[in-house]
PDB file of N, CA and C in Angstrom:
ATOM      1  N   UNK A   1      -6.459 -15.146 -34.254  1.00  0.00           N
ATOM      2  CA  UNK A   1      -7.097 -13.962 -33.715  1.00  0.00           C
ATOM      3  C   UNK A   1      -6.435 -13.612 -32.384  1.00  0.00           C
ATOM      4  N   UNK A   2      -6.078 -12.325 -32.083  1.00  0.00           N
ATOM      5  CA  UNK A   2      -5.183 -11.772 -30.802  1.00  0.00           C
ATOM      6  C   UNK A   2      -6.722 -11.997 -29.886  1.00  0.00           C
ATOM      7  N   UNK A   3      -6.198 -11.992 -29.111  1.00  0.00           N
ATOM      8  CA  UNK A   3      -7.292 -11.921 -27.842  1.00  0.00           C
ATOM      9  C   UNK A   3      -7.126 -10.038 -27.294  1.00  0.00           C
ATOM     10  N   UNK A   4      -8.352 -10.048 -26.962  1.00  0.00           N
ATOM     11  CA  UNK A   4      -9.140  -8.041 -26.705  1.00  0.00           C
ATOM     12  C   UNK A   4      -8.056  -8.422 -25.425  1.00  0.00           C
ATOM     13  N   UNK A   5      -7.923  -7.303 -25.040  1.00  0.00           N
ATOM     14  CA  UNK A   5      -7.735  -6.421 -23.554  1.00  0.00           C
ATOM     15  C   UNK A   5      -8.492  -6.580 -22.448  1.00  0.00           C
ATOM     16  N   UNK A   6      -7.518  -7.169 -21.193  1.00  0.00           N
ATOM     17  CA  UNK A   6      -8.131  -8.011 -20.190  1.00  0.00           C
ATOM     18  C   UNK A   6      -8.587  -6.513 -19.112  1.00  0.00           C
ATOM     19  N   UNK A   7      -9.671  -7.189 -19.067  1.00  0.00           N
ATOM     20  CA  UNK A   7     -10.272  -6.144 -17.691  1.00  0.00           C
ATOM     21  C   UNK A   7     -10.743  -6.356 -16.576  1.00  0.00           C
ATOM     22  N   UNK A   8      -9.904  -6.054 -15.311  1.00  0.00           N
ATOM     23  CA  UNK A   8      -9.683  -6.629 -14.448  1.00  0.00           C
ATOM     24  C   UNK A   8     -10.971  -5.613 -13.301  1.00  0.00           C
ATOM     25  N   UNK A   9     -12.136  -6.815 -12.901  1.00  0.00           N
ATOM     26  CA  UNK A   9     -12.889  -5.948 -12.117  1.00  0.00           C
ATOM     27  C   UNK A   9     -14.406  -7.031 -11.963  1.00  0.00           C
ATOM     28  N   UNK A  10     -14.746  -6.509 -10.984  1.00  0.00           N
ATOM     29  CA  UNK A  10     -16.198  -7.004 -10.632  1.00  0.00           C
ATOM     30  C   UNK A  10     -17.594  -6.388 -11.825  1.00  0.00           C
ATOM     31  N   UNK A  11     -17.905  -6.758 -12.728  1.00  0.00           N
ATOM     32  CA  UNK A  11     -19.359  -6.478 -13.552  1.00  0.00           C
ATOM     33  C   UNK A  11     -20.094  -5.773 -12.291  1.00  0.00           C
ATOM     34  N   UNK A  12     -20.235  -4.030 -12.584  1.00  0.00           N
ATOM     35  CA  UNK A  12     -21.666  -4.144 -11.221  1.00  0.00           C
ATOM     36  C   UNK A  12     -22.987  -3.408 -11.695  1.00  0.00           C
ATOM     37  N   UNK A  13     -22.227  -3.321 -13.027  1.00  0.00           N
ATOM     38  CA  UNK A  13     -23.659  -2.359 -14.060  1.00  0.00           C
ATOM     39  C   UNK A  13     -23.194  -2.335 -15.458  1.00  0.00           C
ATOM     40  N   UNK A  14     -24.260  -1.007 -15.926  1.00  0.00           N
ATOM     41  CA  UNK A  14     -24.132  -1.095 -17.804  1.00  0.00           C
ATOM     42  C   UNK A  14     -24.019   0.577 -17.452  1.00  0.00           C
ATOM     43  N   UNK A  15     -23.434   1.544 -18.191  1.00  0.00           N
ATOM     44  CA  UNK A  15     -23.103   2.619 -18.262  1.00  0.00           C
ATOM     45  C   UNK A  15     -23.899   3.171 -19.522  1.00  0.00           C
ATOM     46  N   UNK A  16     -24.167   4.434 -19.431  1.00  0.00           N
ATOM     47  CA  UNK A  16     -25.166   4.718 -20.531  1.00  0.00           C
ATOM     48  C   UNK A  16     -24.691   4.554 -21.810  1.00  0.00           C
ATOM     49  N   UNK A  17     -23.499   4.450 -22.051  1.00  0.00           N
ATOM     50  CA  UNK A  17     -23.122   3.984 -23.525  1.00  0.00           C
ATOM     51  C   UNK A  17     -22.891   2.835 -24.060  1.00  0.00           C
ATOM     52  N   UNK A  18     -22.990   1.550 -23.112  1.00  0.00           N
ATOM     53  CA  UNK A  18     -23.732   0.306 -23.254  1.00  0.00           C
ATOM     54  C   UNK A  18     -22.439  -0.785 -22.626  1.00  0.00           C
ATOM     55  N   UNK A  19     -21.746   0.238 -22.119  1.00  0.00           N
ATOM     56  CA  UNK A  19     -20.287  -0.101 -21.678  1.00  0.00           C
ATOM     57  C   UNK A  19     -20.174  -0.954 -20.413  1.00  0.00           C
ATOM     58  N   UNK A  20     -20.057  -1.847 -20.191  1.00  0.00           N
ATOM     59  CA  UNK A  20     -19.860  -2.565 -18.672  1.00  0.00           C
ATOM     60  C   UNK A  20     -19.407  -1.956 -17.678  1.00  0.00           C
ATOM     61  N   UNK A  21     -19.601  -1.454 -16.390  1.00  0.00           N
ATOM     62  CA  UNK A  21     -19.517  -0.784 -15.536  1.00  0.00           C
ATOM     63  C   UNK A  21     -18.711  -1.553 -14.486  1.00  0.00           C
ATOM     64  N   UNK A  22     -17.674  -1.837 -14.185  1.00  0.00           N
ATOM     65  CA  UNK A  22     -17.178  -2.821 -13.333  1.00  0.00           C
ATOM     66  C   UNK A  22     -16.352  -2.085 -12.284  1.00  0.00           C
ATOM     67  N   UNK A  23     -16.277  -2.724 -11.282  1.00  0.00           N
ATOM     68  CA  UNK A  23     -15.797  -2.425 -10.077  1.00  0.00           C
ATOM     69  C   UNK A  23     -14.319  -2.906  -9.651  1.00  0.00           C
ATOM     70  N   UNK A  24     -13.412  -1.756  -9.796  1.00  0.00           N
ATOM     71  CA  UNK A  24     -11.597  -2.480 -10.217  1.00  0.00           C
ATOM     72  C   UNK A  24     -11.577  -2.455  -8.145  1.00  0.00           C
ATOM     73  N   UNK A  25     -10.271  -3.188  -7.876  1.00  0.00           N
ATOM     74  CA  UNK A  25      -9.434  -3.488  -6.857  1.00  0.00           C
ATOM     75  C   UNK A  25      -8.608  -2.972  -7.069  1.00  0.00           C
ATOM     76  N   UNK A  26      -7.975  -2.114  -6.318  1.00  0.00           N
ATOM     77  CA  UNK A  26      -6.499  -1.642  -6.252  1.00  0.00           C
ATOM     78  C   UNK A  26      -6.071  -1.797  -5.086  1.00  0.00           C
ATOM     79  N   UNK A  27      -4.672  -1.969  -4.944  1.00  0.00           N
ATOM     80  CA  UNK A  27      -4.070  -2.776  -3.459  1.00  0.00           C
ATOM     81  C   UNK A  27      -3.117  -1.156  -2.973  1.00  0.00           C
ATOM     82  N   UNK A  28      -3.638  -0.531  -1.319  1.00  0.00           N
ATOM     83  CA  UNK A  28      -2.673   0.377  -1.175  1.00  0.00           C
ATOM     84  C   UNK A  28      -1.222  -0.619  -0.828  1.00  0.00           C
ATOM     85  N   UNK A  29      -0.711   0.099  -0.332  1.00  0.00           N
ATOM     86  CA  UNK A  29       1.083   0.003  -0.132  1.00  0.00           C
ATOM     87  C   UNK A  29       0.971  -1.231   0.738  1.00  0.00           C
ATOM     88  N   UNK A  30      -0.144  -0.638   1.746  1.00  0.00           N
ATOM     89  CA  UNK A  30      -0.401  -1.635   3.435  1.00  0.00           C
ATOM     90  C   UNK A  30      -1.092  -2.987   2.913  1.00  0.00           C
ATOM     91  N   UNK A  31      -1.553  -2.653   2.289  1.00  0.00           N
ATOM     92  CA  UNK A  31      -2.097  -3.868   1.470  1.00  0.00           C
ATOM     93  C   UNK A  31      -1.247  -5.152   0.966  1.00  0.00           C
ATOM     94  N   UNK A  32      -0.241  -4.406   0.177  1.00  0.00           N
ATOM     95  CA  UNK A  32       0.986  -5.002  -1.098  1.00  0.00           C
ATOM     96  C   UNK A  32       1.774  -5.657   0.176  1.00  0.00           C
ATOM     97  N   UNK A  33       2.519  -4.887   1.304  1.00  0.00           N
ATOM     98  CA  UNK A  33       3.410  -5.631   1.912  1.00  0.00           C
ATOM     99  C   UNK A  33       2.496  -6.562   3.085  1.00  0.00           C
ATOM    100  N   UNK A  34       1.710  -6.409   3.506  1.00  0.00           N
ATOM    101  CA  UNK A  34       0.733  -7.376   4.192  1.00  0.00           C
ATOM    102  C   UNK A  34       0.544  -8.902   3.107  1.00  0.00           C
ATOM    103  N   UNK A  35       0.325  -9.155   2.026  1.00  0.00           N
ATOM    104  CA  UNK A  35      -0.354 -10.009   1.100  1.00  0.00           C
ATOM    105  C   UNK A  35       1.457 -10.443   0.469  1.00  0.00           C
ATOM    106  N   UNK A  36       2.423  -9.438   1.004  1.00  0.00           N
ATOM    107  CA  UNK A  36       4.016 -10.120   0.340  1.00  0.00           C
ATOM    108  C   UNK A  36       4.554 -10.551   1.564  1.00  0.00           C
ATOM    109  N   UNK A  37       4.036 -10.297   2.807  1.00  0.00           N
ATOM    110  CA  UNK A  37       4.530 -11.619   4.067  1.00  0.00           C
ATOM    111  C   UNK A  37       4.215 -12.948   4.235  1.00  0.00           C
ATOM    112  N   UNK A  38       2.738 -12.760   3.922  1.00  0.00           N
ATOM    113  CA  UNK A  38       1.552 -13.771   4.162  1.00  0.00           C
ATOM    114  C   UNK A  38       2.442 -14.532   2.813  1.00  0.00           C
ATOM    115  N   UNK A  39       2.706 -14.199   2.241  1.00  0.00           N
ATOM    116  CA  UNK A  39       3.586 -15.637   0.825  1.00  0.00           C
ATOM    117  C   UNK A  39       4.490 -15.724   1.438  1.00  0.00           C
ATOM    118  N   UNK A  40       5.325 -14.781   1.711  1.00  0.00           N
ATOM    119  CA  UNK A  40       6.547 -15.468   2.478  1.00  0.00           C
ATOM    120  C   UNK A  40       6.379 -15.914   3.301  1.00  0.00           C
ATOM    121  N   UNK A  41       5.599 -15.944   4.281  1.00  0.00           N
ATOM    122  CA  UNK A  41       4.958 -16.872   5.669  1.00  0.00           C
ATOM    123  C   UNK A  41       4.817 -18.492   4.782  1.00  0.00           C
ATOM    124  N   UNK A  42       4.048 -18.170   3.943  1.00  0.00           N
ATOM    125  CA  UNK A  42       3.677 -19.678   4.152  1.00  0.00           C
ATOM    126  C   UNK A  42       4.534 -20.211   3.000  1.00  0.00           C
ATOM    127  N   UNK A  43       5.357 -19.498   2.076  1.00  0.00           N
ATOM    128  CA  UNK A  43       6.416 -20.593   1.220  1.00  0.00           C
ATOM    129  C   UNK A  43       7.642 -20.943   2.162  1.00  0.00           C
ATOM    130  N   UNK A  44       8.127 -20.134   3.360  1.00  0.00           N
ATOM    131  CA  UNK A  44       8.869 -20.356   4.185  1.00  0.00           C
ATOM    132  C   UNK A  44       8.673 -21.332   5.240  1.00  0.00           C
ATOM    133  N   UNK A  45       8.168 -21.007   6.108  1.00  0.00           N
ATOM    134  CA  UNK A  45       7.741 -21.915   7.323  1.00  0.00           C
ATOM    135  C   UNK A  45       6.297 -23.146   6.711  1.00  0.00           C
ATOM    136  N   UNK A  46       5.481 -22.962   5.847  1.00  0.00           N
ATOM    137  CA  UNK A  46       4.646 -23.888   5.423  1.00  0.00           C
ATOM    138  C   UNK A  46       5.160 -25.128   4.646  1.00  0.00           C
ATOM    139  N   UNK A  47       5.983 -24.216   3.372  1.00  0.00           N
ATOM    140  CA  UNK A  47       5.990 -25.329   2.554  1.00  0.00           C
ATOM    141  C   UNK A  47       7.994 -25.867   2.403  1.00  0.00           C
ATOM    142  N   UNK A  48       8.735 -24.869   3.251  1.00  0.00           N
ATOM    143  CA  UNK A  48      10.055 -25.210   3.269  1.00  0.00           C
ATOM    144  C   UNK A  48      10.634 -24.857   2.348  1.00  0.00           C
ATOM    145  N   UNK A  49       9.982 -24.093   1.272  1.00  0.00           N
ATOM    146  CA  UNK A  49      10.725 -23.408  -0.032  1.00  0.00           C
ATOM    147  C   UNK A  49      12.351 -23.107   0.019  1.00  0.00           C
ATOM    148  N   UNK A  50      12.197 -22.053   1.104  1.00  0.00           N
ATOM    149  CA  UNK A  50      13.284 -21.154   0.937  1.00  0.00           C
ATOM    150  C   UNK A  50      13.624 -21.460   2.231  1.00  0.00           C
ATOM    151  N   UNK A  51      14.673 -20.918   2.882  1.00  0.00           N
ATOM    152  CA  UNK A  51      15.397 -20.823   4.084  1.00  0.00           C
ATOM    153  C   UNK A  51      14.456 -19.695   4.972  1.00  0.00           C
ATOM    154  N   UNK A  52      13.750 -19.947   6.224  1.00  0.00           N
ATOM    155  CA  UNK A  52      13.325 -18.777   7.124  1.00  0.00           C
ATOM    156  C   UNK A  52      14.725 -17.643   7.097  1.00  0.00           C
ATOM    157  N   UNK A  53      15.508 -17.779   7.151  1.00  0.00           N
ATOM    158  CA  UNK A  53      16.952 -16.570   7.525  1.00  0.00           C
ATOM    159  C   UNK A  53      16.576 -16.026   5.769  1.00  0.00           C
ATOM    160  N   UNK A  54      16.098 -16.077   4.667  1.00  0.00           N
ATOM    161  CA  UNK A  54      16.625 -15.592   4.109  1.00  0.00           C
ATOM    162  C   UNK A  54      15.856 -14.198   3.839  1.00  0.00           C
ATOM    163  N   UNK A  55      14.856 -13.438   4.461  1.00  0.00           N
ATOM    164  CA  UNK A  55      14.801 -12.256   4.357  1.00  0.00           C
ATOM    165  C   UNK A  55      15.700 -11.663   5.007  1.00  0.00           C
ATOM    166  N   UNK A  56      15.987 -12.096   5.895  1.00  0.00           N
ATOM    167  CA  UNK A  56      17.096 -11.323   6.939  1.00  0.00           C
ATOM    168  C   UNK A  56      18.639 -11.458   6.522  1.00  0.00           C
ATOM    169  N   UNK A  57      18.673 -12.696   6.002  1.00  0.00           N
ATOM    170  CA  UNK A  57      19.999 -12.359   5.183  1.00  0.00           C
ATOM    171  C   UNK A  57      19.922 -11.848   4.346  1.00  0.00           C
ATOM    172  N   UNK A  58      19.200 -11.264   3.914  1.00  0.00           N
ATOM    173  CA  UNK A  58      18.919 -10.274   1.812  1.00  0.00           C
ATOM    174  C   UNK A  58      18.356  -9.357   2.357  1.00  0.00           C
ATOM    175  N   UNK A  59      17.942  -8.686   3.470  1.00  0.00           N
ATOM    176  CA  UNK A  59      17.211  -7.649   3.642  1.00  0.00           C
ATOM    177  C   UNK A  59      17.670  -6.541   3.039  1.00  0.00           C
ATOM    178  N   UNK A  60      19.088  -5.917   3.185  1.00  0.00           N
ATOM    179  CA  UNK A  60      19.740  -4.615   3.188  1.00  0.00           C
ATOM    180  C   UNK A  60      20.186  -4.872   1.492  1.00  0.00           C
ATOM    181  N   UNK A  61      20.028  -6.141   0.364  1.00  0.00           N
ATOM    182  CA  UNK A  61      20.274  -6.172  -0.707  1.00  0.00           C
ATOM    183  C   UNK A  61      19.032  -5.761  -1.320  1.00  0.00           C
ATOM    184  N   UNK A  62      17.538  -6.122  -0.416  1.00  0.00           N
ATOM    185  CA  UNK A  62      16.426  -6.465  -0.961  1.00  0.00           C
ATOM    186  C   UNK A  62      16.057  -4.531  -0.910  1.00  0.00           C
ATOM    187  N   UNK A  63      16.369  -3.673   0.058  1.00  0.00           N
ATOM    188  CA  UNK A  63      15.977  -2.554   0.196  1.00  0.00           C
ATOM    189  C   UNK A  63      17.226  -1.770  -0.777  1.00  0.00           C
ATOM    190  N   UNK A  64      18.228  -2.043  -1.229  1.00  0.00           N
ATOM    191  CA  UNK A  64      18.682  -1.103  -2.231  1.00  0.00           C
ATOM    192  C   UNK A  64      18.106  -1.663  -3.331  1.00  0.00           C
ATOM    193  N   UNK A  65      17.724  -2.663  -4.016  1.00  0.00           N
ATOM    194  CA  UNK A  65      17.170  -2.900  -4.914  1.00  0.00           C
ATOM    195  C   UNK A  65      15.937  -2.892  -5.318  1.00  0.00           C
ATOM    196  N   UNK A  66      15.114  -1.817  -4.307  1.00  0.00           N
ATOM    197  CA  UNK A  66      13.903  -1.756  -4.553  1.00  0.00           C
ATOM    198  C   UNK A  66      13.771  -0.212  -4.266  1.00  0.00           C
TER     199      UNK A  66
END
């Protein structure tokens, strides 16, 4: 059996057609790059993943490729 269609959201009611009423999250822009430092903060300087230099060395690769 496939598994239904995931729905991503807080339950916060029933809708008159008996439908679950849930409450979605969406991340603005300020959001997305705030929550993509905070990982690079801490896989960099926390856990030693990667090299601290390496946004700054990939920066100008990382902005044409995006």
């Amino acid at each position: 059996m496939l598994p239904s269609r995931i729905v991503l959201g807080t339950p916060v009611g029933v809708n008159q057609d008996g439908s679950i009423k849930r409450l979605d999250y969406k991340l603005n822009g300020l959001m997305a790059y705030l929550l993509t430092f905070i990982a690079y903060y801490i896989i960099c300087y926390h856990y030693h993943t990667i090299p601290s230099t390496f946004l700054a060395d990939n920066f100008t690769l990382l902005l044409v490729a995006s």
